[in-house]
C-alpha atoms as a PDB file:
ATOM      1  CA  UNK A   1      14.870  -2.700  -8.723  1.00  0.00           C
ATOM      2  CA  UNK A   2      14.211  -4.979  -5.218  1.00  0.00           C
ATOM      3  CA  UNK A   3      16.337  -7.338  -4.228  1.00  0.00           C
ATOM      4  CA  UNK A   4      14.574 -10.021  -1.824  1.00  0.00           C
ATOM      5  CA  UNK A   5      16.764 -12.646   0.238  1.00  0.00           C
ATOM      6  CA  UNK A   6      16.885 -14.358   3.521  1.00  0.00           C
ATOM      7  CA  UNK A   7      20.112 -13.587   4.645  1.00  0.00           C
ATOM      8  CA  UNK A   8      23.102 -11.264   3.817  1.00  0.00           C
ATOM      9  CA  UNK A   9      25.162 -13.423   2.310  1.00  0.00           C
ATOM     10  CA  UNK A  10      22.097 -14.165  -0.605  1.00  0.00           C
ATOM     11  CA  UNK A  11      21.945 -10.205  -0.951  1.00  0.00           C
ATOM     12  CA  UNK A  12      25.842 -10.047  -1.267  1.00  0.00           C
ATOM     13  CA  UNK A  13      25.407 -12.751  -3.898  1.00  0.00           C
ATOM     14  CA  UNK A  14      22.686 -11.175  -6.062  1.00  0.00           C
ATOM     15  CA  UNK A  15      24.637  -7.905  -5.770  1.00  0.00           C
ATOM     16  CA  UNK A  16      27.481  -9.506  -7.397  1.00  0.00           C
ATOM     17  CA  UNK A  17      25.394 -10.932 -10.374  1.00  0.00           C
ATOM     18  CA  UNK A  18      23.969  -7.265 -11.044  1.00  0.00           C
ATOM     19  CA  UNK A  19      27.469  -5.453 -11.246  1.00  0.00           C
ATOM     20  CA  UNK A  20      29.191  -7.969 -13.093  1.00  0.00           C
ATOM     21  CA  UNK A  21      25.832  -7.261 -15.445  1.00  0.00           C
ATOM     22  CA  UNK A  22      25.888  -3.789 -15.342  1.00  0.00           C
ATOM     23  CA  UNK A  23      30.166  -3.979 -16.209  1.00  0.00           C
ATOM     24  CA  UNK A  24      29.188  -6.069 -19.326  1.00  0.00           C
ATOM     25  CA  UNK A  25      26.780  -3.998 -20.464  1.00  0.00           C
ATOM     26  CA  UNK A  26      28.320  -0.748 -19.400  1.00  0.00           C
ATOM     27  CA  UNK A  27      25.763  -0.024 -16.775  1.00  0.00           C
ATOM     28  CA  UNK A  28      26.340   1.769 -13.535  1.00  0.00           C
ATOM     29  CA  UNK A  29      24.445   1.937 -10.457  1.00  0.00           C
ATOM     30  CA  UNK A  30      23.625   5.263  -8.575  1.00  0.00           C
ATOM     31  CA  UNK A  31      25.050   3.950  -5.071  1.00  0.00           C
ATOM     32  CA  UNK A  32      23.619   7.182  -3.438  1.00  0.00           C
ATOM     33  CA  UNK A  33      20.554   6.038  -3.925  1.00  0.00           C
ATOM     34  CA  UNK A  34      20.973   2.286  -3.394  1.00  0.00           C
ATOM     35  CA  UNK A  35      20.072   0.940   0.708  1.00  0.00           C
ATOM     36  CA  UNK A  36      19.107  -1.935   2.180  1.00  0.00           C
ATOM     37  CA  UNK A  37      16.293  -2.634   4.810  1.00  0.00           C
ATOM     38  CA  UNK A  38      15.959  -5.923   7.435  1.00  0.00           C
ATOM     39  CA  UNK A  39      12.675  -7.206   7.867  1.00  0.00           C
ATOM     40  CA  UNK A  40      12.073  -8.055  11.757  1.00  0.00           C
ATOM     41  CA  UNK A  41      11.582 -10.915  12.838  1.00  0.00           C
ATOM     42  CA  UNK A  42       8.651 -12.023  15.731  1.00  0.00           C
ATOM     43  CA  UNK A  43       9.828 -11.744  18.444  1.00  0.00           C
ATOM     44  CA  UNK A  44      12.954 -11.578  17.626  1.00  0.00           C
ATOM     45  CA  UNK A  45      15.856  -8.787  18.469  1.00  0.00           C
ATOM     46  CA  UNK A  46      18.736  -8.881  15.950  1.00  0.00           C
ATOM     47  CA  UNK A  47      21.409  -6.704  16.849  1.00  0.00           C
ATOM     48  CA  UNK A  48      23.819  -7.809  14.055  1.00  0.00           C
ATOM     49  CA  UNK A  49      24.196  -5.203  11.089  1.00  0.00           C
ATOM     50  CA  UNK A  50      25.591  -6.478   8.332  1.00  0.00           C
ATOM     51  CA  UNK A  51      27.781  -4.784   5.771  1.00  0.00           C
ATOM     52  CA  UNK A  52      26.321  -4.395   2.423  1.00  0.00           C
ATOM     53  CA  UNK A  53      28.441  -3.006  -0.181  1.00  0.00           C
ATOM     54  CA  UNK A  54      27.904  -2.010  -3.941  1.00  0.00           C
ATOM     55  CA  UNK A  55      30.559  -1.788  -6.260  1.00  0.00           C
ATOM     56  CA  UNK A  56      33.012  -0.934  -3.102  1.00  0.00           C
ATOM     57  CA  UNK A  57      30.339   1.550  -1.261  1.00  0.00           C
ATOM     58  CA  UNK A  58      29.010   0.616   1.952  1.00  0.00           C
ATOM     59  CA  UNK A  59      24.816   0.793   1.499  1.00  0.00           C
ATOM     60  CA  UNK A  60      22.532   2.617   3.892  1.00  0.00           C
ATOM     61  CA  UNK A  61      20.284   0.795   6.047  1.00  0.00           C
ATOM     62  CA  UNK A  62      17.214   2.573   6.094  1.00  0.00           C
ATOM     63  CA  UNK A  63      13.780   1.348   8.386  1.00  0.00           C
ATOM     64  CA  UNK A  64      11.304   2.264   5.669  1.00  0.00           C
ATOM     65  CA  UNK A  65      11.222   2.175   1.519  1.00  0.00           C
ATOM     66  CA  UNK A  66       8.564   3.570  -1.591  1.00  0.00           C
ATOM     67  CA  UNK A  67       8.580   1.002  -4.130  1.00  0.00           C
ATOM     68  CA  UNK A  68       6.006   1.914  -6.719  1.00  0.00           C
ATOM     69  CA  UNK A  69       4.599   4.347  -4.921  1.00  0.00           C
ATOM     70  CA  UNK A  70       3.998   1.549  -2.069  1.00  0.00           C
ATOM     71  CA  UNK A  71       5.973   2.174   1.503  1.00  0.00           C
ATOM     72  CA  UNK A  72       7.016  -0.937   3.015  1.00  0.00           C
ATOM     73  CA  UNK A  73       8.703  -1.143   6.993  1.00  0.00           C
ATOM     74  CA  UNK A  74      11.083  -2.942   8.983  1.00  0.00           C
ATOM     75  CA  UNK A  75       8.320  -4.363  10.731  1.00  0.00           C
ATOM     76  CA  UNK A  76       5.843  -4.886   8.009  1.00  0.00           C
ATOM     77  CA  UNK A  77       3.208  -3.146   9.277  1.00  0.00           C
ATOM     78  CA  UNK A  78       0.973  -0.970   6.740  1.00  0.00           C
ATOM     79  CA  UNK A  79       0.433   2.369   8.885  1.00  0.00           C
ATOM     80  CA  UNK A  80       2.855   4.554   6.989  1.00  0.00           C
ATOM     81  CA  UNK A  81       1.336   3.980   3.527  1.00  0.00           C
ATOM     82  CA  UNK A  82      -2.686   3.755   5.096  1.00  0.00           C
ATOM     83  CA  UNK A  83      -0.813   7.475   6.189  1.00  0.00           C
ATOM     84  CA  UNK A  84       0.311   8.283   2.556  1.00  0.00           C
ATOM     85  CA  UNK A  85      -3.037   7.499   1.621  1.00  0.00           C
ATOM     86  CA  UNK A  86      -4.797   9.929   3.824  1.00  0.00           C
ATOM     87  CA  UNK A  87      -2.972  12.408   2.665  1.00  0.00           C
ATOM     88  CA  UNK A  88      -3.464  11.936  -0.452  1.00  0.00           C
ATOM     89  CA  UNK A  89      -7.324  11.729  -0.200  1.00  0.00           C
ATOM     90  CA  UNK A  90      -6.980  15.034   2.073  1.00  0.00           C
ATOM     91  CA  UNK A  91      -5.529  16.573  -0.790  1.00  0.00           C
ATOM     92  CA  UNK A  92      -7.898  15.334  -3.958  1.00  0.00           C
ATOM     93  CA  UNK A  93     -11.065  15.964  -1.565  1.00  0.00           C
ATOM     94  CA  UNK A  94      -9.605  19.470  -1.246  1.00  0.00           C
ATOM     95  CA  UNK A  95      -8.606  20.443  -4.457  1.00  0.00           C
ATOM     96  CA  UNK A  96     -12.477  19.265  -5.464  1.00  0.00           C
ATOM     97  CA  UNK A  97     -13.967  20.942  -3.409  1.00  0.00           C
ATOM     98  CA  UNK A  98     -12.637  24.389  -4.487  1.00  0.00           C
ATOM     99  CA  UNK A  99     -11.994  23.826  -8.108  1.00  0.00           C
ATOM    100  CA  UNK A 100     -15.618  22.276  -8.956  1.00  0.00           C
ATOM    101  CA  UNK A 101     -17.667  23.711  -5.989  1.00  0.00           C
ATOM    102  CA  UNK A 102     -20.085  25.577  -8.387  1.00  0.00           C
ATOM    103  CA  UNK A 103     -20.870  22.117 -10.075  1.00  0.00           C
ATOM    104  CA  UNK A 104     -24.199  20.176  -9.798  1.00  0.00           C
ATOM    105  CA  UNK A 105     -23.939  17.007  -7.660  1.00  0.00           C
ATOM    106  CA  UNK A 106     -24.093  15.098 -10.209  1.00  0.00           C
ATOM    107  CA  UNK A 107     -20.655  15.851 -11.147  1.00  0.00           C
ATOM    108  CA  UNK A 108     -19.135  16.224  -7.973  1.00  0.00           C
ATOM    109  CA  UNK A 109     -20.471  12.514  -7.523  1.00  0.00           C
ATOM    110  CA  UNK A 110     -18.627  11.336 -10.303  1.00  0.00           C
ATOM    111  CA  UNK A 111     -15.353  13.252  -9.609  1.00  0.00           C
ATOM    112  CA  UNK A 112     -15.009  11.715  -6.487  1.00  0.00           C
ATOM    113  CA  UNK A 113     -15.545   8.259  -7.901  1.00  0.00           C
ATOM    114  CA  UNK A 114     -12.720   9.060 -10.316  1.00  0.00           C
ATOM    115  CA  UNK A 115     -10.105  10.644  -7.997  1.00  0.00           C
ATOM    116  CA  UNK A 116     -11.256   9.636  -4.171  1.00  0.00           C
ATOM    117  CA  UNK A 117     -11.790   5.652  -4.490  1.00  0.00           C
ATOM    118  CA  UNK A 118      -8.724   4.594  -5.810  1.00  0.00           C
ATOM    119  CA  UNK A 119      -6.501   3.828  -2.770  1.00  0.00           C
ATOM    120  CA  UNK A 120      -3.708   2.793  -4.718  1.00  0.00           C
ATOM    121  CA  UNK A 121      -2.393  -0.900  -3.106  1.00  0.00           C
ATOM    122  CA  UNK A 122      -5.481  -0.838  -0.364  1.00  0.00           C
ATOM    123  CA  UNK A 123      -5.623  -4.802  -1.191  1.00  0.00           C
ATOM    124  CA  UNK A 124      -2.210  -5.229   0.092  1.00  0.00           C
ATOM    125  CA  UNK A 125      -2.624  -3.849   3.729  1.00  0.00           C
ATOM    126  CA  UNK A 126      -2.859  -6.927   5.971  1.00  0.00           C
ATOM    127  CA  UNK A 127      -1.095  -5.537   9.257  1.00  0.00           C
ATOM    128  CA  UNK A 128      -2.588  -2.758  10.564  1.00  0.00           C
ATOM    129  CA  UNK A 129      -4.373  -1.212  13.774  1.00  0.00           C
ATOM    130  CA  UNK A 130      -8.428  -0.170  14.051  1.00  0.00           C
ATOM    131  CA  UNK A 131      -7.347   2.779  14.618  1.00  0.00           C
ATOM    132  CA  UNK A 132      -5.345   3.537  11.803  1.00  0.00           C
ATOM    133  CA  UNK A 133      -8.098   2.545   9.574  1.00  0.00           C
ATOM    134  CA  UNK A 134     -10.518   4.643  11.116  1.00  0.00           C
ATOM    135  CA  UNK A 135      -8.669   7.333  10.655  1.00  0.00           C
ATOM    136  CA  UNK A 136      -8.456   6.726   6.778  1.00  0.00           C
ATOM    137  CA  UNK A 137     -12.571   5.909   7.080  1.00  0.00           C
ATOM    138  CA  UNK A 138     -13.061   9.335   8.981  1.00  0.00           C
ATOM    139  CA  UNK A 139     -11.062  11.472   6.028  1.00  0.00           C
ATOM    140  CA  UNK A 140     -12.653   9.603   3.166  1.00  0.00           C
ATOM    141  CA  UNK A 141     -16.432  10.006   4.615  1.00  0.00           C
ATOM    142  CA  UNK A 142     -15.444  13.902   5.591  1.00  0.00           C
ATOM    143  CA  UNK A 143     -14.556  14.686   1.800  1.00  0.00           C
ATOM    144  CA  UNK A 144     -17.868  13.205   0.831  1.00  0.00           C
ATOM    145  CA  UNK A 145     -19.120  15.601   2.923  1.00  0.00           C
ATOM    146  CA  UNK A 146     -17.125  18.512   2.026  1.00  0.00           C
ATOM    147  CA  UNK A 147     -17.476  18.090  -1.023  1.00  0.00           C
ATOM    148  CA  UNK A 148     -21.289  17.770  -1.538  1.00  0.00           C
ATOM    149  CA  UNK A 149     -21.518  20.947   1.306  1.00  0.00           C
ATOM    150  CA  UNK A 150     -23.169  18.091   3.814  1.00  0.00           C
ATOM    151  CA  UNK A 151     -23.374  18.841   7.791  1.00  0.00           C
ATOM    152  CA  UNK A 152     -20.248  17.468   9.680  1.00  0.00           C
ATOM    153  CA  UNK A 153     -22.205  14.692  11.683  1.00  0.00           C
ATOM    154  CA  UNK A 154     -24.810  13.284   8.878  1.00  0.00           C
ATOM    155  CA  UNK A 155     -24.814  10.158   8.531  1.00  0.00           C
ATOM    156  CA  UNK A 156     -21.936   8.257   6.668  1.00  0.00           C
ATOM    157  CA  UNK A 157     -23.941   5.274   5.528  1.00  0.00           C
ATOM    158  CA  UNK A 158     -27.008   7.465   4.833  1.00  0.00           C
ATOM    159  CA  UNK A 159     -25.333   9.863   2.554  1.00  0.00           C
ATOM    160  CA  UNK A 160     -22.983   6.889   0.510  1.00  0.00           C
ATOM    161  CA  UNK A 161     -26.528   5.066   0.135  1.00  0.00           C
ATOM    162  CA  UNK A 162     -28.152   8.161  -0.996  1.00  0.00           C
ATOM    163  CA  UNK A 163     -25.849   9.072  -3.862  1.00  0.00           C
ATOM    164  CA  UNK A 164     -25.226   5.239  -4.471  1.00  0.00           C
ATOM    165  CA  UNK A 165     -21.581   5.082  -3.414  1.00  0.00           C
ATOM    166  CA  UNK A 166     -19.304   2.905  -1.765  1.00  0.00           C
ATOM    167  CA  UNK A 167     -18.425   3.250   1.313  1.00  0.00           C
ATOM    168  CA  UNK A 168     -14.814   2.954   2.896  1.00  0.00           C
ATOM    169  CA  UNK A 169     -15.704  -0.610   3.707  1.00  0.00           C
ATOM    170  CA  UNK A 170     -17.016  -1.506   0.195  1.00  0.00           C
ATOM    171  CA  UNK A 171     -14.277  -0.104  -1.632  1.00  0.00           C
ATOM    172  CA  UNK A 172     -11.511  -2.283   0.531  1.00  0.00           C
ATOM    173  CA  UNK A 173     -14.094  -5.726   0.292  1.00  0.00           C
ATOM    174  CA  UNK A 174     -13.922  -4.766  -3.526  1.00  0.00           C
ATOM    175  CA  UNK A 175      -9.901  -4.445  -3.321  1.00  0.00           C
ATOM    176  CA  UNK A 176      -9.465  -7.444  -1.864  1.00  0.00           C
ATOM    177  CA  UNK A 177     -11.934  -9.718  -3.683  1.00  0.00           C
ATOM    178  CA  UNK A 178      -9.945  -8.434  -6.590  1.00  0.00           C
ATOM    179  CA  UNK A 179      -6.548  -9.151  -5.266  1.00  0.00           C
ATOM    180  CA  UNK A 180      -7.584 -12.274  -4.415  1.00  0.00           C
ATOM    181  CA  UNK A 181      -8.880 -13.094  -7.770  1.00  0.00           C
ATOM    182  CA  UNK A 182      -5.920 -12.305  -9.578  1.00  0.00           C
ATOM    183  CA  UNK A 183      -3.674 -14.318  -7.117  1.00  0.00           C
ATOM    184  CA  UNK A 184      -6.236 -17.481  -8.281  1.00  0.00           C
ATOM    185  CA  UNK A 185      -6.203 -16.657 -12.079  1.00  0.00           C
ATOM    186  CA  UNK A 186      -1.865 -16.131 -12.147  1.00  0.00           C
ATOM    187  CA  UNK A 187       0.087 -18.293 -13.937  1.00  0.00           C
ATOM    188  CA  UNK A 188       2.735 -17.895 -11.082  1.00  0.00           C
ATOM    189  CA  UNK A 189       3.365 -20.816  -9.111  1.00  0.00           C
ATOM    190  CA  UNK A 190       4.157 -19.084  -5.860  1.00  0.00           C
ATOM    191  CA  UNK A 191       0.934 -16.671  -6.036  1.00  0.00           C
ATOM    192  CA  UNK A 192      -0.688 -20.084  -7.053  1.00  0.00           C
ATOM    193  CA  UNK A 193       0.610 -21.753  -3.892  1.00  0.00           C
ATOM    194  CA  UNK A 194      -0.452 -18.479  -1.590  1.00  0.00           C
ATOM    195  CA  UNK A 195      -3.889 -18.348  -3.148  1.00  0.00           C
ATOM    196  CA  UNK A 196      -4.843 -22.316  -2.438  1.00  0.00           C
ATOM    197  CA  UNK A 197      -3.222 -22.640   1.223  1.00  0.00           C
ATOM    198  CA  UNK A 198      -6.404 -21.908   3.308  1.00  0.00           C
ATOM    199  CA  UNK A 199      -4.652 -21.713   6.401  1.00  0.00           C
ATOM    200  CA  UNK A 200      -2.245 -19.091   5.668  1.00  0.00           C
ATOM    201  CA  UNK A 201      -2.155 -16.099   7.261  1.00  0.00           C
ATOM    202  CA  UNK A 202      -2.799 -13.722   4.930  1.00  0.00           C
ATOM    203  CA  UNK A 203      -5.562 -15.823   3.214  1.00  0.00           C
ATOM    204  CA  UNK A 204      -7.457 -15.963   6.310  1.00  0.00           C
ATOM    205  CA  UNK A 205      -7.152 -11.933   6.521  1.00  0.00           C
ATOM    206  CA  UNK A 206      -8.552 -11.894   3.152  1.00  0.00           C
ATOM    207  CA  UNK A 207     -11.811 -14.340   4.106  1.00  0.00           C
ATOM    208  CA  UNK A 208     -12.111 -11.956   7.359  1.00  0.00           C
ATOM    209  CA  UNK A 209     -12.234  -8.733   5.391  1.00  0.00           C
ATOM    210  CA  UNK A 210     -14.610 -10.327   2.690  1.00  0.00           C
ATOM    211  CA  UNK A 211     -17.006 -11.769   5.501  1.00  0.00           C
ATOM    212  CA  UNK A 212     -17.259  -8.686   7.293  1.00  0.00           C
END
């Protein structure tokens, strides 16, 4: 469970609510594993720490979270989970390539359509550097290659049009248009609100990644 708020006082609040909850219902909260995290501001340096407690025991402020298998920072920037990602892709490109190397290409193909293109929340990475997603471009077109036994330096777009793949840019256009779809189609107000406001911020990332 995630509990969003703009100040500590709003956290303290919501806190309350969920152990006077849990008491009723004779719930109780593993405080161990319960922290809290402060989104930065721009431009901003906060040096106040406030004192979150649950059920009597002071929380841990922590700079970084996984919620649903999604990492989210202090400063809202998307590196660590594009890095979660390439590690992940190292790994399923790896254990392909030995487990199904005697395989016709055919299957290979379709393996890495199933286990390689997935990159689980790539819609929601809006704050990132070029260089961080080159890096995830370079491992996903290098287990293409590994995979299908293909020289080191052919080329990317030559061997994703070959096979007829998607390539890294594709796959993220495809992401997003999808995202972006289901924001439109919600019943949610909010996501409603996000979707139609053309000159928000992360609307206009969307139109410049579906553009490119």
């Amino acid at each position: 469970m995630v509990l969003l708020g703009p100040t500590a006082g709003s956290i303290r609040e919501l806190l309350k609510v969920c152990e006077d909850y849990a008491t009723s219902h004779g719930l109780i909260y593993n405080v161990a594993k319960s922290e809290y995290l402060i989104f930065k501001a721009p431009r901003k340096q906060v040096q106040y720490e406030p004192i979150i407690t649950l059920k009597g025991a002071v929380l841990n402020r922590v700079t970084q979270f996984k919620y649903l298998g999604h990492y989210l920072t202090e400063d809202l920037k998307d590196h660590v989970d594009k890095e979660r990602e390439r590690r992940s892709l190292a790994v399923k490109c790896n254990m392909l390539a030995r487990r199904f190397a005697r395989c016709s290409k055919e299957v290979k193909v379709t393996l890495f359509k199933a286990y390689c293109q997935t990159f689980y929340t790539g819609g929601l990475w809006v704050k990132y550097t070029q260089r961080a997603l080159n890096t995830l471009r370079v491992q996903y077109n290098n287990g293409f290659r590994i995979l299908l036994g293909l020289p080191r330096f052919c080329s990317a777009s030559g061997m994703f049009a070959q096979e007829r793949i998607d390539d890294f840019y594709a796959i993220i256009r495809k992401k997003t248009a999808s995202l972006l779809t289901r924001l439109r189609s919600s019943s949610n107000s909010i996501l409603n609100m996000l979707a139609g406001k053309f000159d928000s911020p992360i609307l206009q990332h969307f139109m410049s990644v579906l553009v490119r």
